[in-house]
PDB file of N, CA and C in Angstrom:
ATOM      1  N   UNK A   1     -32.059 -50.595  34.230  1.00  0.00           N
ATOM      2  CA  UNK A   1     -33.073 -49.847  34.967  1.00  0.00           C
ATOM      3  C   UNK A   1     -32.429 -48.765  35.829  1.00  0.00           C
ATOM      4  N   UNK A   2     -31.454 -49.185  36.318  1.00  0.00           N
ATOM      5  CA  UNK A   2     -30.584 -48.549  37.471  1.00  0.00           C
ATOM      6  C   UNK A   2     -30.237 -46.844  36.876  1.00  0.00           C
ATOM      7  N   UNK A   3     -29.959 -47.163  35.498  1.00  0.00           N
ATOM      8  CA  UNK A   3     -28.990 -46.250  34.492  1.00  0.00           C
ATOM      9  C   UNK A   3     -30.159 -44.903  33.829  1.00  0.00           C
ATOM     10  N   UNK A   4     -31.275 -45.970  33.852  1.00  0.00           N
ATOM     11  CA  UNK A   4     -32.498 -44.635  33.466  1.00  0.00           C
ATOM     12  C   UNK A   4     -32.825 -43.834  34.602  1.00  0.00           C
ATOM     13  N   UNK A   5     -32.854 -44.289  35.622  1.00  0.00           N
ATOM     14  CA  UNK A   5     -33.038 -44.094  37.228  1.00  0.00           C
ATOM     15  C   UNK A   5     -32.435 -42.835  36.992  1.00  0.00           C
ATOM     16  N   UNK A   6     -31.147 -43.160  37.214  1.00  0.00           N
ATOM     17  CA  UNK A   6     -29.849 -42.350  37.263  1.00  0.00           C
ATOM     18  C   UNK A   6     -29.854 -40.940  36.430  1.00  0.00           C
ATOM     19  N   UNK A   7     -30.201 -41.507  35.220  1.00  0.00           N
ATOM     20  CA  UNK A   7     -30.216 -39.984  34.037  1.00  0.00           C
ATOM     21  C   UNK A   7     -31.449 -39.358  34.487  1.00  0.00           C
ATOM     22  N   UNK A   8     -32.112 -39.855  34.977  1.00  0.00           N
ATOM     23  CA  UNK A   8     -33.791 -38.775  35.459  1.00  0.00           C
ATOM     24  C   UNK A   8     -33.320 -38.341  36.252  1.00  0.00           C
ATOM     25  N   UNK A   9     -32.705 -38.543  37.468  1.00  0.00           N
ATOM     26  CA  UNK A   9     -32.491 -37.865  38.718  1.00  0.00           C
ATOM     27  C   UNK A   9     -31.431 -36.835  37.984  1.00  0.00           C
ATOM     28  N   UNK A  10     -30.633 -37.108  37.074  1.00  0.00           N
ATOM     29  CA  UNK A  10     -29.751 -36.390  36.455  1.00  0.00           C
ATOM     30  C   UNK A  10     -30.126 -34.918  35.876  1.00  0.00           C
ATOM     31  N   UNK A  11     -30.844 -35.361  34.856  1.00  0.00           N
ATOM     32  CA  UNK A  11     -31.953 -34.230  34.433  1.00  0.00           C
ATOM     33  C   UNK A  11     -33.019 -33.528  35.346  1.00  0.00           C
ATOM     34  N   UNK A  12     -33.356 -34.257  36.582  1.00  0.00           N
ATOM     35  CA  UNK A  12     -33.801 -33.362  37.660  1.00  0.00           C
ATOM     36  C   UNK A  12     -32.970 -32.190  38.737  1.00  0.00           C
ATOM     37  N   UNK A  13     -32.231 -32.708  38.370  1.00  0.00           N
ATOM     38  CA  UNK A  13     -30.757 -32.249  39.101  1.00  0.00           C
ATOM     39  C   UNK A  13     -30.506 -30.507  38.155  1.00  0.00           C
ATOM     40  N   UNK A  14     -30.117 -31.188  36.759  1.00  0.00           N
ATOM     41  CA  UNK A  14     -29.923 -29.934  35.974  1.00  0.00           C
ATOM     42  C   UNK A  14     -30.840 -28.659  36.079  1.00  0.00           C
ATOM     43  N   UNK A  15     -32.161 -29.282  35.872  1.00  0.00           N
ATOM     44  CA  UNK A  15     -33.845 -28.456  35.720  1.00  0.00           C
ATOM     45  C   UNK A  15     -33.946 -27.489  37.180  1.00  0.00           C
ATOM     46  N   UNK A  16     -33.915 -27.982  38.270  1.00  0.00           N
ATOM     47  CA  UNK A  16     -33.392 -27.110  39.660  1.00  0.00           C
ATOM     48  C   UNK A  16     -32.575 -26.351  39.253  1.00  0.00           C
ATOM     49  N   UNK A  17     -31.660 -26.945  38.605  1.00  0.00           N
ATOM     50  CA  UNK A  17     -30.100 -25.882  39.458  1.00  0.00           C
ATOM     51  C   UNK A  17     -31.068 -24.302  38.156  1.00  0.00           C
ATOM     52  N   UNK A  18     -30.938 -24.772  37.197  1.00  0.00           N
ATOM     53  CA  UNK A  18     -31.488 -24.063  36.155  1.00  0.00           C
ATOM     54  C   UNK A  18     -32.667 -22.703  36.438  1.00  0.00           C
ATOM     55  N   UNK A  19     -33.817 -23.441  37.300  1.00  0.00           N
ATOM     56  CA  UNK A  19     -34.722 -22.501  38.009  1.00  0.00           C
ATOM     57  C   UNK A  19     -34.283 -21.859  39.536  1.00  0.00           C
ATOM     58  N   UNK A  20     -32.955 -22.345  39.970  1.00  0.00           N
ATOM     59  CA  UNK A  20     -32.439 -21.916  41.047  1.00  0.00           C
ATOM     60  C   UNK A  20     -31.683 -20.658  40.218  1.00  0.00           C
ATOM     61  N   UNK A  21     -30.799 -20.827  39.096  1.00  0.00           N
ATOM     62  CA  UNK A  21     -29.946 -19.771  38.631  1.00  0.00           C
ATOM     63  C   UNK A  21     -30.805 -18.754  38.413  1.00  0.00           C
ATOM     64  N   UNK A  22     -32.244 -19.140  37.530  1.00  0.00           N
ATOM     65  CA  UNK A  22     -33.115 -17.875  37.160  1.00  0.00           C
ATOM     66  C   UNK A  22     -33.811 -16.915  37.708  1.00  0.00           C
ATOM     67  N   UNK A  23     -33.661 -17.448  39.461  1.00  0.00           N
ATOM     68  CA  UNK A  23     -34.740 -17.038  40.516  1.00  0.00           C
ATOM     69  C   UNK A  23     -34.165 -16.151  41.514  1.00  0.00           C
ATOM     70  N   UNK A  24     -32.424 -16.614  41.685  1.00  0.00           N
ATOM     71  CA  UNK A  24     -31.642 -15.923  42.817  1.00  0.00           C
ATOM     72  C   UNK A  24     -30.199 -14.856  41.887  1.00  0.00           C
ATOM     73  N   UNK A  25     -30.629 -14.762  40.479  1.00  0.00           N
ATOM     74  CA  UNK A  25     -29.360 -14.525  39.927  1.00  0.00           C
ATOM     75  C   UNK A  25     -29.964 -13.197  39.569  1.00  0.00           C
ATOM     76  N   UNK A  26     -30.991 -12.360  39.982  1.00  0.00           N
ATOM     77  CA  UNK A  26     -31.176 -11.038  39.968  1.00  0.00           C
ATOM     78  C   UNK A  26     -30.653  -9.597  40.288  1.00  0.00           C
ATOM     79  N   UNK A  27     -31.125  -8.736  40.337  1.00  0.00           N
ATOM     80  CA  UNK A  27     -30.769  -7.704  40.868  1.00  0.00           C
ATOM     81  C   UNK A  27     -30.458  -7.744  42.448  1.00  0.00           C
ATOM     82  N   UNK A  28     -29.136  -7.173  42.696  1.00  0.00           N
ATOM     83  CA  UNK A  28     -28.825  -7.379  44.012  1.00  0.00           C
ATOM     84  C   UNK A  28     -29.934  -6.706  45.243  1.00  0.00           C
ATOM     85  N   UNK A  29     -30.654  -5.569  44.654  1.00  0.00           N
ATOM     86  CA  UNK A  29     -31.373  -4.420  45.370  1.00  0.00           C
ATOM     87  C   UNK A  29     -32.735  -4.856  44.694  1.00  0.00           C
ATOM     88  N   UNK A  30     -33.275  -5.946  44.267  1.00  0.00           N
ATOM     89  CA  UNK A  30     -33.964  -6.453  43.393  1.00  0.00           C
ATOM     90  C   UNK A  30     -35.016  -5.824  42.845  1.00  0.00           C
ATOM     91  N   UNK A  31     -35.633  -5.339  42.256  1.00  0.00           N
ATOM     92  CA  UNK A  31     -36.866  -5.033  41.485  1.00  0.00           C
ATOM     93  C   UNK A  31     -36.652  -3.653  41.487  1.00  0.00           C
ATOM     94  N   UNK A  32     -36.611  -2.727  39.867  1.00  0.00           N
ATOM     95  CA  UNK A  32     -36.327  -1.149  40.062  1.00  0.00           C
ATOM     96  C   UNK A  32     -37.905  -1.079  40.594  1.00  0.00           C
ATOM     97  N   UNK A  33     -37.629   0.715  41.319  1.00  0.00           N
ATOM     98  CA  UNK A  33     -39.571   0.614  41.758  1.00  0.00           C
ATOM     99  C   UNK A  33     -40.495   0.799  40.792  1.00  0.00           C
ATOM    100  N   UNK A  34     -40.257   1.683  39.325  1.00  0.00           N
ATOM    101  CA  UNK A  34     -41.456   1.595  38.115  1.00  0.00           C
ATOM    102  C   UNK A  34     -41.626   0.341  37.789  1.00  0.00           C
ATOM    103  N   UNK A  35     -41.141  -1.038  37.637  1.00  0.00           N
ATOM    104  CA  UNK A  35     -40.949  -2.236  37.597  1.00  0.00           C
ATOM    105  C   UNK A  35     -42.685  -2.206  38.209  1.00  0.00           C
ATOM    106  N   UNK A  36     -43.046  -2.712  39.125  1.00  0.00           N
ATOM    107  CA  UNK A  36     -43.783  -2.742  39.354  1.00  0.00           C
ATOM    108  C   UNK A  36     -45.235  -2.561  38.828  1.00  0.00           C
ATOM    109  N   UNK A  37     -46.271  -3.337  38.721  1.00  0.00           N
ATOM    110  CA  UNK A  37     -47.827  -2.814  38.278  1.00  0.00           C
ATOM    111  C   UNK A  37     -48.575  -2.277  38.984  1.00  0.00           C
ATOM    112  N   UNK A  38     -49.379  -1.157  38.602  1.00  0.00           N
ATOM    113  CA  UNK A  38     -50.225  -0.221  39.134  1.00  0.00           C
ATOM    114  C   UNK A  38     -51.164  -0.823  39.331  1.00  0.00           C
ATOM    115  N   UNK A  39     -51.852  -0.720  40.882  1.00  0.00           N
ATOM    116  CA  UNK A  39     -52.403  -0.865  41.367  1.00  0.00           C
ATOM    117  C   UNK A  39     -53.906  -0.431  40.689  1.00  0.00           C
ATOM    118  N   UNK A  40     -54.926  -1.570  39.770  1.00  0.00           N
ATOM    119  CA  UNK A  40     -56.258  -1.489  39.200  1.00  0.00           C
ATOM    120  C   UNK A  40     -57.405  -0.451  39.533  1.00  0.00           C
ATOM    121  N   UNK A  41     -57.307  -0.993  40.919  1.00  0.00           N
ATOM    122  CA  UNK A  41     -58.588  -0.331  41.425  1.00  0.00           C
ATOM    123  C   UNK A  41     -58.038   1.161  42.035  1.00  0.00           C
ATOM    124  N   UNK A  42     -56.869   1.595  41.763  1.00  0.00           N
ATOM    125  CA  UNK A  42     -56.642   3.183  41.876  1.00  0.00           C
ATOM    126  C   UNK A  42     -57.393   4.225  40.651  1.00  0.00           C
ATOM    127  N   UNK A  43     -57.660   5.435  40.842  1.00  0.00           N
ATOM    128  CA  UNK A  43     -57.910   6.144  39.574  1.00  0.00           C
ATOM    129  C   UNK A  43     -56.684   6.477  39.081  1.00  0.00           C
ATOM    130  N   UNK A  44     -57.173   6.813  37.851  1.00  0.00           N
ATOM    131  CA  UNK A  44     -56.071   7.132  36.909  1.00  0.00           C
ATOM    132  C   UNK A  44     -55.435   8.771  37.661  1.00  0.00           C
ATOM    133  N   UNK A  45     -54.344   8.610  37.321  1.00  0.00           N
ATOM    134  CA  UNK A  45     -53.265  10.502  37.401  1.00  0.00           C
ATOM    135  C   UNK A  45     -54.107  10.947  36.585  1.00  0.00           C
ATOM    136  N   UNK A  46     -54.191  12.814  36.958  1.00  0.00           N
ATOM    137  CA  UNK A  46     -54.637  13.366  35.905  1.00  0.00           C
ATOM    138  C   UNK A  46     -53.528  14.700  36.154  1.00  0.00           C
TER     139      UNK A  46
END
C-alpha cells in the first residue's frame, strides 16, 4: 500500500514540476505585443 502511495505522490511530483516548467520557462520580457487578441467590441481599422 505504502509503495502505491509513494508512486502517486511520485507522479504528482513529476505532473507539477512539468506545468511549473511550461508556465515560468517563457519569454524573459514575456508576451511579444501583436501576441495579444483584439479587443471584440472595438471597430474594425479602416
Amino acid at each position: 500500500m505504502g509503495l502505491i502511495l509513494l508512486e502517486a505522490f511520485g507522479a504528482l511530483v513529476i505532473l507539477l514540476a512539468i506545468v511549473w516548467w511550461t508556465m515560468f520557462s517563457g519569454r524573459k520580457n514575456g508576451e511579444l505585443p501583436g501576441a495579444q487578441p483584439k479587443d471584440p467590441q472595438q471597430e474594425p481599422e479602416k
